[in-house]
C-alpha atoms as a PDB file:
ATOM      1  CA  UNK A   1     174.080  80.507  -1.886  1.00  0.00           C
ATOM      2  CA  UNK A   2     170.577  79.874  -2.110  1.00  0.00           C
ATOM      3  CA  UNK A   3     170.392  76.152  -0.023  1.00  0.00           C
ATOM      4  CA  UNK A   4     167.377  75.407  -1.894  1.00  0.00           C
ATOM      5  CA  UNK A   5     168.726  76.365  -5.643  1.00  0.00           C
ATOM      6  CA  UNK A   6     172.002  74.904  -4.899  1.00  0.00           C
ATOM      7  CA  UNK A   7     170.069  71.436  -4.175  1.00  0.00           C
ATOM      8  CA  UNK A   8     168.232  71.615  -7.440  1.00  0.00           C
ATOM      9  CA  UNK A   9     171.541  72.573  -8.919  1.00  0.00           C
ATOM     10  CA  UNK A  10     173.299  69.923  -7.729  1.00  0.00           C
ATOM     11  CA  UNK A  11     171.023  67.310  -8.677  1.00  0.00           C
ATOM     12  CA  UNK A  12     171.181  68.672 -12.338  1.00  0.00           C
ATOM     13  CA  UNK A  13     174.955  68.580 -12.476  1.00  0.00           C
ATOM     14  CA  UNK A  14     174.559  64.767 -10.925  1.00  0.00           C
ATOM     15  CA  UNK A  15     171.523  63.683 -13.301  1.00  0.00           C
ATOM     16  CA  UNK A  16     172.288  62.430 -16.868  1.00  0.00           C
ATOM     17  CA  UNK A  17     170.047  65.377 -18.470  1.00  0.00           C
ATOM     18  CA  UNK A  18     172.951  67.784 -19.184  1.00  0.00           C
ATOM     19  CA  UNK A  19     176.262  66.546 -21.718  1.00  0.00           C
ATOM     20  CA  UNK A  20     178.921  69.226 -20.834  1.00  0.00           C
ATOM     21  CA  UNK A  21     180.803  70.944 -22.870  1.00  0.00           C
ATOM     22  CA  UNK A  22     183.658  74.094 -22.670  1.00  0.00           C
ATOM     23  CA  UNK A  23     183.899  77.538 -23.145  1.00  0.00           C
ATOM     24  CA  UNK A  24     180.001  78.637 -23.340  1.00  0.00           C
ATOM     25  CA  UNK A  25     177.154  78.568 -21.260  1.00  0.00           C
ATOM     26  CA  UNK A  26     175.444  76.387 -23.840  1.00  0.00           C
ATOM     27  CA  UNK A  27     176.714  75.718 -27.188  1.00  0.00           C
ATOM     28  CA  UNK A  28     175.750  73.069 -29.392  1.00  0.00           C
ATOM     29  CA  UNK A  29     173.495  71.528 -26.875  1.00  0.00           C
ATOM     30  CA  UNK A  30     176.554  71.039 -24.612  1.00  0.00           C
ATOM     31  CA  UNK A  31     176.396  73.023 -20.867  1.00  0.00           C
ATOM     32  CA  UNK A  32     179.031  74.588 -18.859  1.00  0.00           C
ATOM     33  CA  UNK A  33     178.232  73.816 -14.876  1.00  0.00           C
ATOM     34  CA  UNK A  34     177.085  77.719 -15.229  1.00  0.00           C
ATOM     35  CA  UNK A  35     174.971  76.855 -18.025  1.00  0.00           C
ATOM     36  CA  UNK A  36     172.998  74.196 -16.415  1.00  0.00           C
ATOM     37  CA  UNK A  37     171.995  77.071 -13.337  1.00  0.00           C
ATOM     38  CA  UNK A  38     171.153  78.939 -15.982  1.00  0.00           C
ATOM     39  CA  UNK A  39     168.873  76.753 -17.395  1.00  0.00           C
ATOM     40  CA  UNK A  40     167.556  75.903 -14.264  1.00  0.00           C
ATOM     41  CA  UNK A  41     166.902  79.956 -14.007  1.00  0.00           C
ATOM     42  CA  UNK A  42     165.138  79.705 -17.537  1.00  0.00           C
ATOM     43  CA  UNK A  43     162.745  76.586 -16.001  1.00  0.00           C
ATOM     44  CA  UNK A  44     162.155  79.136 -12.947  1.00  0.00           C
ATOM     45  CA  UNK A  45     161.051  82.114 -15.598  1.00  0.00           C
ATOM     46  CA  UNK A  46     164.243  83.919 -13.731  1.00  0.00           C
ATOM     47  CA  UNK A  47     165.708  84.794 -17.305  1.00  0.00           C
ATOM     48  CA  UNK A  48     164.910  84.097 -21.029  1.00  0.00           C
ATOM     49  CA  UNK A  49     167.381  82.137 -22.887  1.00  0.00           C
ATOM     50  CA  UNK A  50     167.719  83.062 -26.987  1.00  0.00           C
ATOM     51  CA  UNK A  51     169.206  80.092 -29.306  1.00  0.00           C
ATOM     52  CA  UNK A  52     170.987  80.886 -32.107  1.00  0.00           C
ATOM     53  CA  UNK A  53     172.417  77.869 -34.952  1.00  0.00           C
ATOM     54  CA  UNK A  54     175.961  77.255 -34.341  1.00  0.00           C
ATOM     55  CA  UNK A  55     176.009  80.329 -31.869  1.00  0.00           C
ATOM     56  CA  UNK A  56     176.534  80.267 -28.353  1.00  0.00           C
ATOM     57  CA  UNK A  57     172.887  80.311 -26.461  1.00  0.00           C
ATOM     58  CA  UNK A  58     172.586  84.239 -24.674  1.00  0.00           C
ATOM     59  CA  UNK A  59     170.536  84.271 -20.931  1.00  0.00           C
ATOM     60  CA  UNK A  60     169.604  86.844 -20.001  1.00  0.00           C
ATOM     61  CA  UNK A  61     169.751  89.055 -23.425  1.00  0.00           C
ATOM     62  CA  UNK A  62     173.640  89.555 -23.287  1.00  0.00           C
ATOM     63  CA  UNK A  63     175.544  86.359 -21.484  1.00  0.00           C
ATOM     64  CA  UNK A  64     177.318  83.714 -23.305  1.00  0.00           C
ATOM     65  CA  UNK A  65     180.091  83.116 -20.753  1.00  0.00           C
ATOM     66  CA  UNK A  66     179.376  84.062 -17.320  1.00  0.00           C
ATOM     67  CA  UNK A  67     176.547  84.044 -14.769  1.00  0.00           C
ATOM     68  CA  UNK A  68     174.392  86.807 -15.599  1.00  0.00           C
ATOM     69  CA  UNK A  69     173.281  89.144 -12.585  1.00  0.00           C
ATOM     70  CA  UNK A  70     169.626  87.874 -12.446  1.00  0.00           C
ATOM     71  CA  UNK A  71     171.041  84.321 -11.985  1.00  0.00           C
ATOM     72  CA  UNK A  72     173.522  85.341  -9.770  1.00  0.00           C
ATOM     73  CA  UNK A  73     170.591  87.238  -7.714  1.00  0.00           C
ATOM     74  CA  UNK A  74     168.395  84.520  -8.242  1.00  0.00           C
ATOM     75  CA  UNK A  75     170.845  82.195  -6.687  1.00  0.00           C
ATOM     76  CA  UNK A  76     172.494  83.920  -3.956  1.00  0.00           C
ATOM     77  CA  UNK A  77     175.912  83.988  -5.830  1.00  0.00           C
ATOM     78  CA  UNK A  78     177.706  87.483  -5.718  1.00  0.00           C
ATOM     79  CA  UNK A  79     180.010  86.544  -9.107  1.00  0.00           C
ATOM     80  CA  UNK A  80     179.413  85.724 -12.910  1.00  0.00           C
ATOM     81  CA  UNK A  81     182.500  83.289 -12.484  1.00  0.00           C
ATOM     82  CA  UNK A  82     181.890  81.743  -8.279  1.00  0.00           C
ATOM     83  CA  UNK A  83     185.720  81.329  -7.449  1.00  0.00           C
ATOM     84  CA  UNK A  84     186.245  77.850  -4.893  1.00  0.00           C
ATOM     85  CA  UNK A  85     189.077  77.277  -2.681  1.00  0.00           C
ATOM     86  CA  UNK A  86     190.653  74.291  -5.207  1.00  0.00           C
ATOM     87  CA  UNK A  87     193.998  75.152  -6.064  1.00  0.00           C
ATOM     88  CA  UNK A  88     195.668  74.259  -9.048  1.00  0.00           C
ATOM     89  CA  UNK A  89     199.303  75.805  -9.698  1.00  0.00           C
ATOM     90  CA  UNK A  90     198.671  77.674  -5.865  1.00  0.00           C
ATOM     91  CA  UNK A  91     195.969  79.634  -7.158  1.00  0.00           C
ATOM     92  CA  UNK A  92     192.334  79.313  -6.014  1.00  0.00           C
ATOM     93  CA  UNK A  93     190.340  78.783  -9.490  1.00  0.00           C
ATOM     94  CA  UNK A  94     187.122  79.513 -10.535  1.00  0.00           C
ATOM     95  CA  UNK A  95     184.634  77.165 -11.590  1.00  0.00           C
ATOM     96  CA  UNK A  96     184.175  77.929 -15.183  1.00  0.00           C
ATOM     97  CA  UNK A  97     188.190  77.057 -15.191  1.00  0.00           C
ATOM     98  CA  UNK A  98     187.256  73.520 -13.438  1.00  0.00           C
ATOM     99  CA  UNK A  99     184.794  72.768 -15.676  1.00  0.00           C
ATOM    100  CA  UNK A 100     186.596  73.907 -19.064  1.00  0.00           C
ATOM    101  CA  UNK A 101     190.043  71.972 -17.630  1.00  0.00           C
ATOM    102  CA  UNK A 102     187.880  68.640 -17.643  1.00  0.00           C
ATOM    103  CA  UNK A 103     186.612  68.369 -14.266  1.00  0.00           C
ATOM    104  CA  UNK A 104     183.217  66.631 -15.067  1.00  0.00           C
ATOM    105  CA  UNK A 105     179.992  67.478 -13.646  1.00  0.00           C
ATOM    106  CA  UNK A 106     180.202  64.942 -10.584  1.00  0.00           C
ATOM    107  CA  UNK A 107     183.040  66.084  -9.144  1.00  0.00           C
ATOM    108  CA  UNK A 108     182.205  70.005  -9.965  1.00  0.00           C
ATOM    109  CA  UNK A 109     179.186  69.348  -7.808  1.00  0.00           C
ATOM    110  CA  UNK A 110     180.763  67.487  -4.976  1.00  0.00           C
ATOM    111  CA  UNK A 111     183.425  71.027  -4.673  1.00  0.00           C
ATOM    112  CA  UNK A 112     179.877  73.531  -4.858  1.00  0.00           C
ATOM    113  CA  UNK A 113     178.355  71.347  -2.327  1.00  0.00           C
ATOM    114  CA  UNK A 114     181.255  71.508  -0.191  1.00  0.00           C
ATOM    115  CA  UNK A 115     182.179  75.437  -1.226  1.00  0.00           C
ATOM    116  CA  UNK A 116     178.911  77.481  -1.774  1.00  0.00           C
END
C-alpha cells in the first residue's frame, strides 16, 4: 500500500470526523473503513462521489460496497475488499467483514497499520 495514503488513512479512521456505520461505503452519513479511503480519494479529486437521499453514496459512478479500482490504484491496494491475516472461525477475513462485525475504527486501523 501506498505508505503515504495509508498514513492519511489511518489518521482518518483514528480522528473523530467519520461515525461508522455497516454494509455501505457511506450511507446515511455513516462510513465503512472503505468508505472513509474513499472519501479521502474524493478530497484527492481521485474519484467523484454522487449522494443520493436515503441511498447508499456511489464513488466512482458504480460502487456502493467495495473499493472501486481508481481507489484501489490510487492507494496501492490490489482488492475492492483488502483481505488481513485476522482469523475469525480459522478463516482469514476481509476488512469490510471486520468493520460490519463491530470492530470499530481504532482497532480496524491498528490491523491495516500492522497488515497493509
Amino acid at each position: 500500500m501506498n505508505p503515504i495514503i495509508k498514513e492519511q488513512w489511518l489518521h482518518a479512521l483514528r480522528s473523530d470526523k467519520f461515525k461508522q456505520g455497516r454494509d455501505y461505503l457511506h450511507k446515511d452519513g455513516k462510513h465503512c473503513c472503505l468508505g472513509v479511503l474513499c472519501e479521502l480519494a474524493v478530497d484527492a479529486g481521485v474519484i467523484d462521489s454522487f449522494k443520493a437521499e436515503g441511498r447508499p453514496t456511489i464513488y466512482g459512478g458504480y460502487d456502493e460496497a467495495t473499493l472501486p479500482q481508481e481507489v484501489q490504484d490510487w492507494a496501492g491496494l490490489t482488492e475492492d475488499i483488502p483481505v488481513v491475516s485476522v482469523e475469525i472461525d480459522d478463516e482469514e477475513q476481509h476488512l469490510a467483514s471486520l468493520n460490519d462485525n463491530g470492530w470499530t475504527f481504532k482497532e480496524i486501523a491498528d490491523v491495516i497499520e500492522k497488515e497493509l
